[in-house]
C-alpha atoms as a PDB file:
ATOM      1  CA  UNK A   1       0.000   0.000   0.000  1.00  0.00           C
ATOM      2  CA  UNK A   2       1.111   3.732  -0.685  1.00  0.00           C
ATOM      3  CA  UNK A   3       2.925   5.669   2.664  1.00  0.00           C
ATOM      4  CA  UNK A   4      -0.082   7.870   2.511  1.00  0.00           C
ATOM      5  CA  UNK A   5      -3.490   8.605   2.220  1.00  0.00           C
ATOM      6  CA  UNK A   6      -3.973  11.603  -0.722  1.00  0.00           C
ATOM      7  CA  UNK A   7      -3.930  15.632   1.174  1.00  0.00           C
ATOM      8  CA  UNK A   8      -7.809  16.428   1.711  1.00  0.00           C
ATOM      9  CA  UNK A   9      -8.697  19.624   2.951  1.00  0.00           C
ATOM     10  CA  UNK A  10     -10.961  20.465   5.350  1.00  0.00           C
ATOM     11  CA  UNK A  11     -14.748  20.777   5.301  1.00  0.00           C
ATOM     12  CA  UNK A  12     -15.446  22.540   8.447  1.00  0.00           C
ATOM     13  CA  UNK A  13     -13.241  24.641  10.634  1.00  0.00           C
ATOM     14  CA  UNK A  14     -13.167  27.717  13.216  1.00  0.00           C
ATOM     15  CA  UNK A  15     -12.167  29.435  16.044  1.00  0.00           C
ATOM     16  CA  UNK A  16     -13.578  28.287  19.755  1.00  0.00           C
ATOM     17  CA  UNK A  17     -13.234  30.696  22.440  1.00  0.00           C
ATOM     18  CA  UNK A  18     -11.791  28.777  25.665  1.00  0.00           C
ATOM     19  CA  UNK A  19     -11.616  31.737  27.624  1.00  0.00           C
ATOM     20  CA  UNK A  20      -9.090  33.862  29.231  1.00  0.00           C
ATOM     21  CA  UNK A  21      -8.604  36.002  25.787  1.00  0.00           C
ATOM     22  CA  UNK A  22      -7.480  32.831  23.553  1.00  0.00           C
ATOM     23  CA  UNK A  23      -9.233  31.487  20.304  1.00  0.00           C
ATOM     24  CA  UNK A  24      -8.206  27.964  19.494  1.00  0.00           C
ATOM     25  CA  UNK A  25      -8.262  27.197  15.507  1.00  0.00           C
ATOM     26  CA  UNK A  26      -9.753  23.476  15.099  1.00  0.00           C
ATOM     27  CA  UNK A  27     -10.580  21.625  11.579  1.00  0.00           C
ATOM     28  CA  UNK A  28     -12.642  18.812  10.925  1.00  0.00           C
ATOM     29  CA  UNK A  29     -11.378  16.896   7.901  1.00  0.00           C
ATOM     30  CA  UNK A  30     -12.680  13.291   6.077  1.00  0.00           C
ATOM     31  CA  UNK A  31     -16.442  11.196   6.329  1.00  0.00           C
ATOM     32  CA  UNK A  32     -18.602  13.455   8.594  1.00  0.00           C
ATOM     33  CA  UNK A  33     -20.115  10.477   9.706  1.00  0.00           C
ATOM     34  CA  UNK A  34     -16.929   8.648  10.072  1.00  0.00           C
ATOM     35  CA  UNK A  35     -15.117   7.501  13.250  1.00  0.00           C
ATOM     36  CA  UNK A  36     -13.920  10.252  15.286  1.00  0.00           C
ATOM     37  CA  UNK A  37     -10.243  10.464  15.427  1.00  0.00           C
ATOM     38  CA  UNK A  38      -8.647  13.742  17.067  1.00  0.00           C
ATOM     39  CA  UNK A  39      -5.345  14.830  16.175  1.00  0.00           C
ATOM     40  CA  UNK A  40      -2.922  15.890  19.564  1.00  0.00           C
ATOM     41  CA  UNK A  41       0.110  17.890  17.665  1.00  0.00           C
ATOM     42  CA  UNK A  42       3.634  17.967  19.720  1.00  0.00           C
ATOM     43  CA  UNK A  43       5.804  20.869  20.580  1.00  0.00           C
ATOM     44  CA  UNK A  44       4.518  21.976  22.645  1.00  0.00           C
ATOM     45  CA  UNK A  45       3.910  24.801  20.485  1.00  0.00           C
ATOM     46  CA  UNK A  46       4.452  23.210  16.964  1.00  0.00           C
ATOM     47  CA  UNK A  47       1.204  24.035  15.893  1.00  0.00           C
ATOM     48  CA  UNK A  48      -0.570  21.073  13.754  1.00  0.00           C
ATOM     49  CA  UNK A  49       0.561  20.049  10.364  1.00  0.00           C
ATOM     50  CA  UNK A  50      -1.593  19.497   7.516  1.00  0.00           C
ATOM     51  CA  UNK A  51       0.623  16.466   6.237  1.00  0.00           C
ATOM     52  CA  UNK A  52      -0.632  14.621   9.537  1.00  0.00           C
ATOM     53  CA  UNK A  53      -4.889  14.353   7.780  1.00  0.00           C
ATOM     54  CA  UNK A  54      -2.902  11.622   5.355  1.00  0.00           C
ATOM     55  CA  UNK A  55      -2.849   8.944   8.102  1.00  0.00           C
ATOM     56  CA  UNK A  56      -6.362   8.804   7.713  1.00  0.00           C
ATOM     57  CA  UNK A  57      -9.006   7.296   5.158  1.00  0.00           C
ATOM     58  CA  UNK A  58     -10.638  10.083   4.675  1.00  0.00           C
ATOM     59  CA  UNK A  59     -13.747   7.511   3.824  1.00  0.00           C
ATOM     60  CA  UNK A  60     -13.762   6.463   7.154  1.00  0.00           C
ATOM     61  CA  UNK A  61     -12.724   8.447   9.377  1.00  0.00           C
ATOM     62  CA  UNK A  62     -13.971  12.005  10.763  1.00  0.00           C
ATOM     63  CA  UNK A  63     -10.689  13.459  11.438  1.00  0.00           C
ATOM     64  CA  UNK A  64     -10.493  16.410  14.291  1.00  0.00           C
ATOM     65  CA  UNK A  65      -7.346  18.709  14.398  1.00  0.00           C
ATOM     66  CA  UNK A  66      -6.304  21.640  16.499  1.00  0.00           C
ATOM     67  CA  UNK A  67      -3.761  24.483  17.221  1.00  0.00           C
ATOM     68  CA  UNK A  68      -2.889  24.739  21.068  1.00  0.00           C
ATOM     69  CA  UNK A  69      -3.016  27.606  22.741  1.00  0.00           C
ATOM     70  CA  UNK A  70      -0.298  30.303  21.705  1.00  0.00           C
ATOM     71  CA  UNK A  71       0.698  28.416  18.432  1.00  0.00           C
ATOM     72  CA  UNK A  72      -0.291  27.377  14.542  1.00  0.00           C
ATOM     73  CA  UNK A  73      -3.287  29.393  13.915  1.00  0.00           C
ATOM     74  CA  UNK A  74      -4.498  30.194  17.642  1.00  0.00           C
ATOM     75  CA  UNK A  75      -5.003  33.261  18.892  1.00  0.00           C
ATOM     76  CA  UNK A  76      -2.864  35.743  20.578  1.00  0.00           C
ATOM     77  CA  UNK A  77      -0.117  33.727  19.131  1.00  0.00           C
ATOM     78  CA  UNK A  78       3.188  33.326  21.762  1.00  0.00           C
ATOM     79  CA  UNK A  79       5.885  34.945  18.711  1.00  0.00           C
ATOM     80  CA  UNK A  80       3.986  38.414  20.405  1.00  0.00           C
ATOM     81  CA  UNK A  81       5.882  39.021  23.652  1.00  0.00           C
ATOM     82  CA  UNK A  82       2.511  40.991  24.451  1.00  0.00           C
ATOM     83  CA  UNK A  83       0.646  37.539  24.914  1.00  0.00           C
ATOM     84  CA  UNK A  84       0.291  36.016  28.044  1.00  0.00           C
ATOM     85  CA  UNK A  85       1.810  32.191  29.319  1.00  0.00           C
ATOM     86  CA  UNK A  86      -0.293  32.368  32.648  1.00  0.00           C
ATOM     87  CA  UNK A  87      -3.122  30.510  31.123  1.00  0.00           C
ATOM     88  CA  UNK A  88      -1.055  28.688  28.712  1.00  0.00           C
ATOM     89  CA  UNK A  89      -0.404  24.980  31.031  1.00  0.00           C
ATOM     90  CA  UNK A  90      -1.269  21.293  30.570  1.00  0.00           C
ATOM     91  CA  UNK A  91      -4.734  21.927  32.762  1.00  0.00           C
ATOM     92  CA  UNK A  92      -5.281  24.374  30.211  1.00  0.00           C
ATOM     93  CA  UNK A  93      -4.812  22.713  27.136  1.00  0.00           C
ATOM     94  CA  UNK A  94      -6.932  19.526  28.625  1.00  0.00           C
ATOM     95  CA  UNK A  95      -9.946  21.766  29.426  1.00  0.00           C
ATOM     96  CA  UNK A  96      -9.779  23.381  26.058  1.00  0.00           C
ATOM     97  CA  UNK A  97      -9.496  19.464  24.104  1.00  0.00           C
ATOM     98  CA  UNK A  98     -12.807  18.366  26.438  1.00  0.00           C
ATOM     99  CA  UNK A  99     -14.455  21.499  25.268  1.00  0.00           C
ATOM    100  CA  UNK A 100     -13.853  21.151  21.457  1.00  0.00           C
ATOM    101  CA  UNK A 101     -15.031  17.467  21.662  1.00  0.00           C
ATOM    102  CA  UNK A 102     -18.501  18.660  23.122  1.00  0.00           C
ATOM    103  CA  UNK A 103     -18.647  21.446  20.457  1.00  0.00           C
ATOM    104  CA  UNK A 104     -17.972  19.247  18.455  1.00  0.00           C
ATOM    105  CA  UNK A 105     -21.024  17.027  19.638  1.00  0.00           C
ATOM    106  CA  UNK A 106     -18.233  13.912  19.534  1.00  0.00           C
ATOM    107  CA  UNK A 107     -19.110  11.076  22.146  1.00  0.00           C
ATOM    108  CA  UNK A 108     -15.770   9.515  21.744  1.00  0.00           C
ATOM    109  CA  UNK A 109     -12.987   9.519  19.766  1.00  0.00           C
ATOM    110  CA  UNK A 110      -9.417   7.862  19.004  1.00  0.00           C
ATOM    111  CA  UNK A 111      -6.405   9.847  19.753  1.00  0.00           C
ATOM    112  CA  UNK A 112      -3.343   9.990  17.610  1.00  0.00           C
ATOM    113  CA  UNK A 113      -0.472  12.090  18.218  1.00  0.00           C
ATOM    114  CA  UNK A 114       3.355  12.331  19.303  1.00  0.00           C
ATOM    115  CA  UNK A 115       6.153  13.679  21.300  1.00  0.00           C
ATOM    116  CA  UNK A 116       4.719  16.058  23.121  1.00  0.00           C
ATOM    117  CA  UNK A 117       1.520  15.262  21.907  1.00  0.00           C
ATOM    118  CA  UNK A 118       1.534  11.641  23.258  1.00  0.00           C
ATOM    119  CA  UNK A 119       2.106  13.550  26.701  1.00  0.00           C
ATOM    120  CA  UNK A 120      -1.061  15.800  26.247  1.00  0.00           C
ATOM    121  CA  UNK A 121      -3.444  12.713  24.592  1.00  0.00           C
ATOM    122  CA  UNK A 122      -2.580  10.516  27.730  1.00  0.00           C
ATOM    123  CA  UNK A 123      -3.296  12.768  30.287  1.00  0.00           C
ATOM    124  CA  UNK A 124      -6.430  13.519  28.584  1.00  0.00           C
ATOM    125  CA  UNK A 125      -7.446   9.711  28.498  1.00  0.00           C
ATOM    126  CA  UNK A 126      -6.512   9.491  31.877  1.00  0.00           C
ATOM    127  CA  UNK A 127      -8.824  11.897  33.139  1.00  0.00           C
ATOM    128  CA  UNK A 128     -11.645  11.135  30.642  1.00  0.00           C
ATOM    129  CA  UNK A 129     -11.086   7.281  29.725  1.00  0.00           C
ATOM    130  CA  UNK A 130     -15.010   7.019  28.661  1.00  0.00           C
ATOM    131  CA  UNK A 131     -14.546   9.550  25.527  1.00  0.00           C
ATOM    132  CA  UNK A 132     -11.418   7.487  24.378  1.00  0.00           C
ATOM    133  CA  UNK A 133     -12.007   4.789  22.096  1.00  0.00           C
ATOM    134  CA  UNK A 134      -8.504   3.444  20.911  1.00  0.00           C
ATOM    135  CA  UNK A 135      -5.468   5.599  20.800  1.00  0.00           C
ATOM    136  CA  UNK A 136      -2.185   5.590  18.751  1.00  0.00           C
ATOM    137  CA  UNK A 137       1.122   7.163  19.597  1.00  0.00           C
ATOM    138  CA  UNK A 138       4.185   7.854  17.376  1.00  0.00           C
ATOM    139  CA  UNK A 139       7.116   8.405  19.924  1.00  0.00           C
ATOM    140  CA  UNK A 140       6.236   7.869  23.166  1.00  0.00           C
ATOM    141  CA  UNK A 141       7.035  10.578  26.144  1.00  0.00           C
ATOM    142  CA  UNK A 142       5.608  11.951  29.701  1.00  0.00           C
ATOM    143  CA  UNK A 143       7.336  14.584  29.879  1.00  0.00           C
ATOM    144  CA  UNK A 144       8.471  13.368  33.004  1.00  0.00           C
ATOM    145  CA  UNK A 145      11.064  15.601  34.609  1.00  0.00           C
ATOM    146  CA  UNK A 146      13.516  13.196  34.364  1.00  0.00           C
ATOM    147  CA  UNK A 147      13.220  13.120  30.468  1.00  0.00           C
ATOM    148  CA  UNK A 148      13.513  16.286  30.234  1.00  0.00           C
ATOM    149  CA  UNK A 149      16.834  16.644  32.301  1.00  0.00           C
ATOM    150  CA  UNK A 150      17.840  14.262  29.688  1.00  0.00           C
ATOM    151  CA  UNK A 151      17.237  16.323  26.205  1.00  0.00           C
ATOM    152  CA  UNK A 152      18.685  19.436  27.634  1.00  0.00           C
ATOM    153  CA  UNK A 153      21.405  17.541  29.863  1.00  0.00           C
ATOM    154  CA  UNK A 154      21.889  14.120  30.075  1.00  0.00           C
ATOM    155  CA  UNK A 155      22.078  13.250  26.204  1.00  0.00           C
ATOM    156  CA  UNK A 156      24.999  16.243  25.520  1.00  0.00           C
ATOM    157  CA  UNK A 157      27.269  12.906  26.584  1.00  0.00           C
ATOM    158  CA  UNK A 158      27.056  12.345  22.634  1.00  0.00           C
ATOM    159  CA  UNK A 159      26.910  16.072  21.618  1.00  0.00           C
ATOM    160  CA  UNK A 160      29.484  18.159  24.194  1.00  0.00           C
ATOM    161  CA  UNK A 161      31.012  20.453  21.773  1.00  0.00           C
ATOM    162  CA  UNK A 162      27.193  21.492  20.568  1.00  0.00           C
ATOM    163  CA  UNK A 163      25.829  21.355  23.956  1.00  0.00           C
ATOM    164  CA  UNK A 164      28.303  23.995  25.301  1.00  0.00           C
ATOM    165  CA  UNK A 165      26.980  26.001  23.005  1.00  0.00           C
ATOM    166  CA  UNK A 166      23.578  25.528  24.324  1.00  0.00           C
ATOM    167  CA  UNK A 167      25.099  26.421  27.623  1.00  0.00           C
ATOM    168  CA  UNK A 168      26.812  29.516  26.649  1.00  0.00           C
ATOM    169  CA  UNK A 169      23.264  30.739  25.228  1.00  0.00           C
ATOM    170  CA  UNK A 170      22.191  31.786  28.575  1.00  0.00           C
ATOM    171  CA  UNK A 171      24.139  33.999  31.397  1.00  0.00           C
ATOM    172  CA  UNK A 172      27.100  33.015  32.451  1.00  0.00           C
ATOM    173  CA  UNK A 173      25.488  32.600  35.859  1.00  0.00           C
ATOM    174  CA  UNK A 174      23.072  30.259  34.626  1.00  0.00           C
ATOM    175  CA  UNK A 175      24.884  27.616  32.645  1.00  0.00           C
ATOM    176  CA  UNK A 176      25.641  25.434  35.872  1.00  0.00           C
ATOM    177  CA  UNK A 177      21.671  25.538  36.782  1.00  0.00           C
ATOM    178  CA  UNK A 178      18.272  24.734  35.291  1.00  0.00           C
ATOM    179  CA  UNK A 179      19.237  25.518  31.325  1.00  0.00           C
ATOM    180  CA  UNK A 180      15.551  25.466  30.766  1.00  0.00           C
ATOM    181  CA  UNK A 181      14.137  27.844  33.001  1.00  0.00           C
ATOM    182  CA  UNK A 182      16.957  29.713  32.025  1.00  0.00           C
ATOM    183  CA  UNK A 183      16.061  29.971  28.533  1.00  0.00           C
ATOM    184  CA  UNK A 184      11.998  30.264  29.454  1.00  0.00           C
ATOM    185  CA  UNK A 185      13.341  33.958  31.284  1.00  0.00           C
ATOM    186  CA  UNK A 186      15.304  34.986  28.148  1.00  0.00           C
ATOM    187  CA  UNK A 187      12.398  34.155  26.229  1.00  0.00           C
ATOM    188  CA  UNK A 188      10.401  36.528  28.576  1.00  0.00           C
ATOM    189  CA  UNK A 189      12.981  39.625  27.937  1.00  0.00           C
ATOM    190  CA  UNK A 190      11.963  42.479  26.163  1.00  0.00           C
ATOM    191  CA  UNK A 191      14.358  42.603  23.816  1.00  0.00           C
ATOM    192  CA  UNK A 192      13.574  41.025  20.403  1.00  0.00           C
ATOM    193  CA  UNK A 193      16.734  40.269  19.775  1.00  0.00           C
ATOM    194  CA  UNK A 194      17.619  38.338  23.326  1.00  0.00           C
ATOM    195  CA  UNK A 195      14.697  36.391  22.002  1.00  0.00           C
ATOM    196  CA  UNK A 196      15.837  35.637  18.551  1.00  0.00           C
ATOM    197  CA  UNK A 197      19.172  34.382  19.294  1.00  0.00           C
ATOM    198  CA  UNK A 198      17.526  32.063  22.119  1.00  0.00           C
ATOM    199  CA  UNK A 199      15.396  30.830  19.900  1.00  0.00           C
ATOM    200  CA  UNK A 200      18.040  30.091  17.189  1.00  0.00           C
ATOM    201  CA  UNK A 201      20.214  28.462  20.433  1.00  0.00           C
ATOM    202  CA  UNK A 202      17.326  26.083  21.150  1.00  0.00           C
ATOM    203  CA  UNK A 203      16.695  24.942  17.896  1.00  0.00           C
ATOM    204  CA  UNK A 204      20.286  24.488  16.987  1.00  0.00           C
ATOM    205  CA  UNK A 205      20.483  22.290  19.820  1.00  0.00           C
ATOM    206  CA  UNK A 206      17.326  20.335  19.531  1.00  0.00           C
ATOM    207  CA  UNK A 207      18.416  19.923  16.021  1.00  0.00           C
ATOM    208  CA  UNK A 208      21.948  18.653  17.027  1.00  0.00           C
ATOM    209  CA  UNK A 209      20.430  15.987  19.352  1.00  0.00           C
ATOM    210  CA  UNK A 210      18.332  14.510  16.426  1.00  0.00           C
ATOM    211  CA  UNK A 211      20.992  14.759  13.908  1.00  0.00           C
ATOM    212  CA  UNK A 212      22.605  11.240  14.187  1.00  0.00           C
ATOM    213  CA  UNK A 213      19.086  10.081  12.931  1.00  0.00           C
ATOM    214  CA  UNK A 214      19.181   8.407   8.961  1.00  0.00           C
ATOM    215  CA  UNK A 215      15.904   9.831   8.222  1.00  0.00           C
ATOM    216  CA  UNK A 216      14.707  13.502   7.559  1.00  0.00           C
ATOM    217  CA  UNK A 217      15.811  16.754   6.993  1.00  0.00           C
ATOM    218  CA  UNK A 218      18.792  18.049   8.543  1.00  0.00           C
ATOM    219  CA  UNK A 219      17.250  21.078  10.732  1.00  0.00           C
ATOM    220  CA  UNK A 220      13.509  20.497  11.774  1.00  0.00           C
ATOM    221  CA  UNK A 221      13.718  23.222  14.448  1.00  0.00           C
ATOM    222  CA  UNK A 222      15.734  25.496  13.262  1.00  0.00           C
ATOM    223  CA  UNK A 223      13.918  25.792   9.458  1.00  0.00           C
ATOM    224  CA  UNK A 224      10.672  26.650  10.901  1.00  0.00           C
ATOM    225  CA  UNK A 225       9.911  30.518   9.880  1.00  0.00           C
ATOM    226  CA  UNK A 226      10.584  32.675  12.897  1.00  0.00           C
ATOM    227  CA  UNK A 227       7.417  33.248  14.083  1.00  0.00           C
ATOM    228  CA  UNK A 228       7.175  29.543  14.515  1.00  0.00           C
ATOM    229  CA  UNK A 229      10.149  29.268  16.143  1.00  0.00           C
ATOM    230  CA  UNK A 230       9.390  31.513  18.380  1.00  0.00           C
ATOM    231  CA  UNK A 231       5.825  30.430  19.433  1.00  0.00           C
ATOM    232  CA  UNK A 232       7.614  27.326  20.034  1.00  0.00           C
ATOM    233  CA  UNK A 233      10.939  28.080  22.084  1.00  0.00           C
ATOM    234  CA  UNK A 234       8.344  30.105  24.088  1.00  0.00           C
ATOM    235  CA  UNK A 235       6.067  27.684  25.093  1.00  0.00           C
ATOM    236  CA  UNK A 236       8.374  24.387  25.485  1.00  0.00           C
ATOM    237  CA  UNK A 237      10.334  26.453  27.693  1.00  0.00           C
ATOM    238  CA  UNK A 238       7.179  27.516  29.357  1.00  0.00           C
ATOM    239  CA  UNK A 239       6.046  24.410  29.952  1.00  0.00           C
ATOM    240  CA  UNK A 240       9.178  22.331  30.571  1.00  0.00           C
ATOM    241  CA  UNK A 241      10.299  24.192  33.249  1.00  0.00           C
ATOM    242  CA  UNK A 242       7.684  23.709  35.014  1.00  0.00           C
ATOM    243  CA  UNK A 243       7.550  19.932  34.268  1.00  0.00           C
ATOM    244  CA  UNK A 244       4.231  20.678  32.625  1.00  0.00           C
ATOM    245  CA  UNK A 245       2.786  20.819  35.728  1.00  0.00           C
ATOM    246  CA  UNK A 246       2.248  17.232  36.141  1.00  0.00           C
ATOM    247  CA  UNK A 247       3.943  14.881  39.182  1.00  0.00           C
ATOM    248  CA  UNK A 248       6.825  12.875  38.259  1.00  0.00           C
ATOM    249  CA  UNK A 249       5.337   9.626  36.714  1.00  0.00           C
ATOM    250  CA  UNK A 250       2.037  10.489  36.922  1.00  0.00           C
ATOM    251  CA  UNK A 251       1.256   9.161  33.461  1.00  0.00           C
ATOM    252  CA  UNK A 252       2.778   5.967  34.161  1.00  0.00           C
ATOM    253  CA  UNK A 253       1.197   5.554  38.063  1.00  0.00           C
ATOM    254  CA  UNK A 254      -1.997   6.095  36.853  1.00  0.00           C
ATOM    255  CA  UNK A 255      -1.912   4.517  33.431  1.00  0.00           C
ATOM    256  CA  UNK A 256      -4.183   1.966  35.040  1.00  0.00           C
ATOM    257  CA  UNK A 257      -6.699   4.450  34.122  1.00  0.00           C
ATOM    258  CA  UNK A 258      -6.462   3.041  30.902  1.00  0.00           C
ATOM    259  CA  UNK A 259      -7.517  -0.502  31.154  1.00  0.00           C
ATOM    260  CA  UNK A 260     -10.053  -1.422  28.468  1.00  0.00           C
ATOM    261  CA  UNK A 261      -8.843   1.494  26.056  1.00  0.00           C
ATOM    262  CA  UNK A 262      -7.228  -0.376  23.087  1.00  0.00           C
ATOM    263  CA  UNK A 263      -3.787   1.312  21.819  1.00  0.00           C
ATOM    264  CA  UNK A 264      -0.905   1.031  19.688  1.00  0.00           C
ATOM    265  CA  UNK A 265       2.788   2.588  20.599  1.00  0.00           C
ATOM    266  CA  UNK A 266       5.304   3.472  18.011  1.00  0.00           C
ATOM    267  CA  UNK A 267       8.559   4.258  18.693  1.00  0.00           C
ATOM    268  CA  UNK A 268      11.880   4.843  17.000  1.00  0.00           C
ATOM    269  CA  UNK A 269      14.568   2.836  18.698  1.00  0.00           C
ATOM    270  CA  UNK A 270      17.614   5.197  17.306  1.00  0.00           C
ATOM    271  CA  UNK A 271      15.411   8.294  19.178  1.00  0.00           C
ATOM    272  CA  UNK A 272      17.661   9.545  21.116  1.00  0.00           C
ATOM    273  CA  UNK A 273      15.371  13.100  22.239  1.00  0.00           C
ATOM    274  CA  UNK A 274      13.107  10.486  23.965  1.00  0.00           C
ATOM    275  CA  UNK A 275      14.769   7.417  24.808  1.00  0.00           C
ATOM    276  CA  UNK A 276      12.870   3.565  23.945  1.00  0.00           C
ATOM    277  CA  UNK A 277      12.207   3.105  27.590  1.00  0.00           C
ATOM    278  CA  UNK A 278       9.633   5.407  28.942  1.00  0.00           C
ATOM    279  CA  UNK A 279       7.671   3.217  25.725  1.00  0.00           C
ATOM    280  CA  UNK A 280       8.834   0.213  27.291  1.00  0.00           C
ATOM    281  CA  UNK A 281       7.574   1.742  31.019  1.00  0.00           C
ATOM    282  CA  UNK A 282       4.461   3.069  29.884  1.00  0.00           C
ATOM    283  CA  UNK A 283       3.606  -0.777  27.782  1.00  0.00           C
ATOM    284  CA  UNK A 284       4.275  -2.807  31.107  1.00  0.00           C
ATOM    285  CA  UNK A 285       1.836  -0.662  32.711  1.00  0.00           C
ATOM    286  CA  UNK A 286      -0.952  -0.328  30.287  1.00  0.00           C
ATOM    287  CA  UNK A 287      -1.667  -3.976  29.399  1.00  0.00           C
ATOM    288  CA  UNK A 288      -3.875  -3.200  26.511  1.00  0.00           C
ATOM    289  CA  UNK A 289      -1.321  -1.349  24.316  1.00  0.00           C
ATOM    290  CA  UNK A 290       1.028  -2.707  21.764  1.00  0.00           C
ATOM    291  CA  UNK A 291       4.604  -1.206  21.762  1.00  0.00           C
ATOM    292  CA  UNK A 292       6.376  -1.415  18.189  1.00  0.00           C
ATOM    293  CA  UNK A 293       9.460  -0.671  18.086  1.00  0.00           C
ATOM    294  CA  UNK A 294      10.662   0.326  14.838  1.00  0.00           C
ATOM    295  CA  UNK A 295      14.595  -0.068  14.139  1.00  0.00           C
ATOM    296  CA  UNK A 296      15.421   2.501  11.280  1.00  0.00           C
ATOM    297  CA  UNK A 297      13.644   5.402  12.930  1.00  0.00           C
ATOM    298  CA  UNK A 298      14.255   8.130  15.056  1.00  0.00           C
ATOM    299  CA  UNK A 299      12.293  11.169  16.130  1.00  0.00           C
ATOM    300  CA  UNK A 300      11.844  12.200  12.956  1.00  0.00           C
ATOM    301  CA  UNK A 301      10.348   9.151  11.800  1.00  0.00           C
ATOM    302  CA  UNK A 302      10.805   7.138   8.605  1.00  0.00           C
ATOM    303  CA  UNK A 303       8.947   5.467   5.905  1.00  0.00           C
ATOM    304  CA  UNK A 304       8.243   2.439   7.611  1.00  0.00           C
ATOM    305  CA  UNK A 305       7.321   3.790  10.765  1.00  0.00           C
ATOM    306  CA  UNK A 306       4.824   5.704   8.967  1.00  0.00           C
ATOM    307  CA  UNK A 307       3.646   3.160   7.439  1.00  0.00           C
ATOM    308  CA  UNK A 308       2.734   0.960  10.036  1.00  0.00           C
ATOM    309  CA  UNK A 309       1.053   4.032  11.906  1.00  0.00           C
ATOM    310  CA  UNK A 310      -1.024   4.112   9.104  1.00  0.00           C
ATOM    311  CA  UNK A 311      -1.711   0.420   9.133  1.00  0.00           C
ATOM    312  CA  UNK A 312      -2.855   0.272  12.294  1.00  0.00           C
ATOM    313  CA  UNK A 313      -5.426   3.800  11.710  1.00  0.00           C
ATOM    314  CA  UNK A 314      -6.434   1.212   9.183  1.00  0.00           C
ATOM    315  CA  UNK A 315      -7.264  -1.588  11.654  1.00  0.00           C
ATOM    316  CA  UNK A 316      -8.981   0.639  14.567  1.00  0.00           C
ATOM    317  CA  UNK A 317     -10.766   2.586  11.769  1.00  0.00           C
ATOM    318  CA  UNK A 318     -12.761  -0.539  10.877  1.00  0.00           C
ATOM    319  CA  UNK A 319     -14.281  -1.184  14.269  1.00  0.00           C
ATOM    320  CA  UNK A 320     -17.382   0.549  15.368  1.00  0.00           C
ATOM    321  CA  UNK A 321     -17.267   2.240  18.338  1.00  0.00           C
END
């Protein structure tokens, strides 16, 4: 079968009003009376990609996408240093998915995202497991404090020359503390360009960290436009210095939460962002998911990784509800 499902556009779309001054953009896309699926994009602050509606047959499924707070098409958007991060957190974000859905008028619906996304998706199914009917994750993370020391610490073992760069992006004061908070204040300062060349810093690393990886472009983060880049650098700062305000494990202590929710977990053994064994964690405790590990793919993905993500969209798409 072909990687891909053809690009379809969407056939209904707008802006919901979640309060607190932000408009979230959301998109409905395929069958209207197909199986809800609902589209959790990564970051966070990425903003949703269009390329991510080809997973889906659009002849059977109902396809749901949306811009988090701050990012994509959302409104105030975080490139403004004039918008706000105090409503911008995970509680947020959850409220905000639970309130599209009943717009929406959905009773339940598969969830499909990544990275960050995966994060977001399974907190959401943990506090409403009755609107979840199967969900599917490419690259596995928690966001778990400790995974995050890792990206901005722990993994510069394979990167040090690139990761004292990092380092010297921030005061000199700073470099021997939390890097992350450090770079959420100069992402705060008032001075466009303190926040440009963090920005460029934090993609330059987070490219570096991916770059052993055989598949995909060379500079993910650092070729988005700089408005993008911004949002972005803004609001994973934001967030992950405040270990998006979840407990350490709570994902995995209360994955048990879970139980009857078919899934399917997809992750890149050569990712070395987010390392094969909070996957392997989160599988042992959540009996009814599948962990796949795929061997030629990274963070970035690769052909056969998408593939099989498809495949299995294929599989849950043909059961009813």
């Amino acid at each position: 079968m072909s990687e891909l499902y053809p690009p379809i556009e969407p056939y209904a779309q707008g802006m919901l009003d979640v309060g607190e001054g932000h408009l979230v953009h959301w998109e409905v896309c395929g069958n209207p009376a197909g199986k809800p699926a609902f589209v959790v994009h990564g970051g966070p602050g990425s903003g949703c990609s269009t390329g991510v509606r080809g997973y889906f047959d659009p002849d059977r499924y109902r396809v749901v996408l949306f811009d988090q707070r701050g990012c994509g098409r959302s409104t105030p958007h975080a490139a403004d240093p004039e918008s706000g991060l105090t409503h911008n957190t995970t509680g947020h974000l959850l409220a905000d998915m639970e309130q599209l859905r009943e717009h929406l008028g959905i009773e339940r619906w598969l969830l499909f995202g990544g990275s960050w996304g995966s994060t977001l998706l399974l907190a959401y199914a943990e506090r409403h497991p009755r609107r979840v009917s199967q969900i599917v994750v490419n690259g596995v993370t928690t966001t778990r404090r400790s995974e995050i020391d890792w990206l901005y610490g722990g993994v510069a073992r394979f990167f040090p020359e690139e990761h004292e760069r990092f380092r010297s992006g921030v005061p000199e004061a700073d470099r021997d503390g939390d890097l992350v908070a450090a770079y959420a204040r100069l992402m705060a300062d008032p001075d466009s360009g303190v926040r440009e060349r963090a920005a460029a810093e934090w993609c330059r690393w987070e490219d570096a960290v991916l770059s052993l990886e055989p598949q995909g472009g060379s500079s993910p983060y650092s070729g988005r436009p700089s408005a993008a880049r911004l949002a972005l650098v803004r609001i994973a700062s934001h967030y992950f210095a405040n270990g998006a305000w979840l407990e350490e494990d709570a994902l995995l202590r209360d994955a048990d939460r879970l139980k009857g929710i078919p899934g399917v977990l997809f992750h890149g053994r050569l990712d070395l962002s987010s390392p094969l064994d909070t996957a392997w964690e989160l599988s042992r405790a959540w009996p009814e998911a599948e962990l796949v590990v795929v061997d030629d793919s990274g963070h970035k993905g690769s052909a056969s990784l998408r593939e099989q993500v498809r495949g299995a969209l294929d599989r849950f798409g043909s059961l009813s509800d």
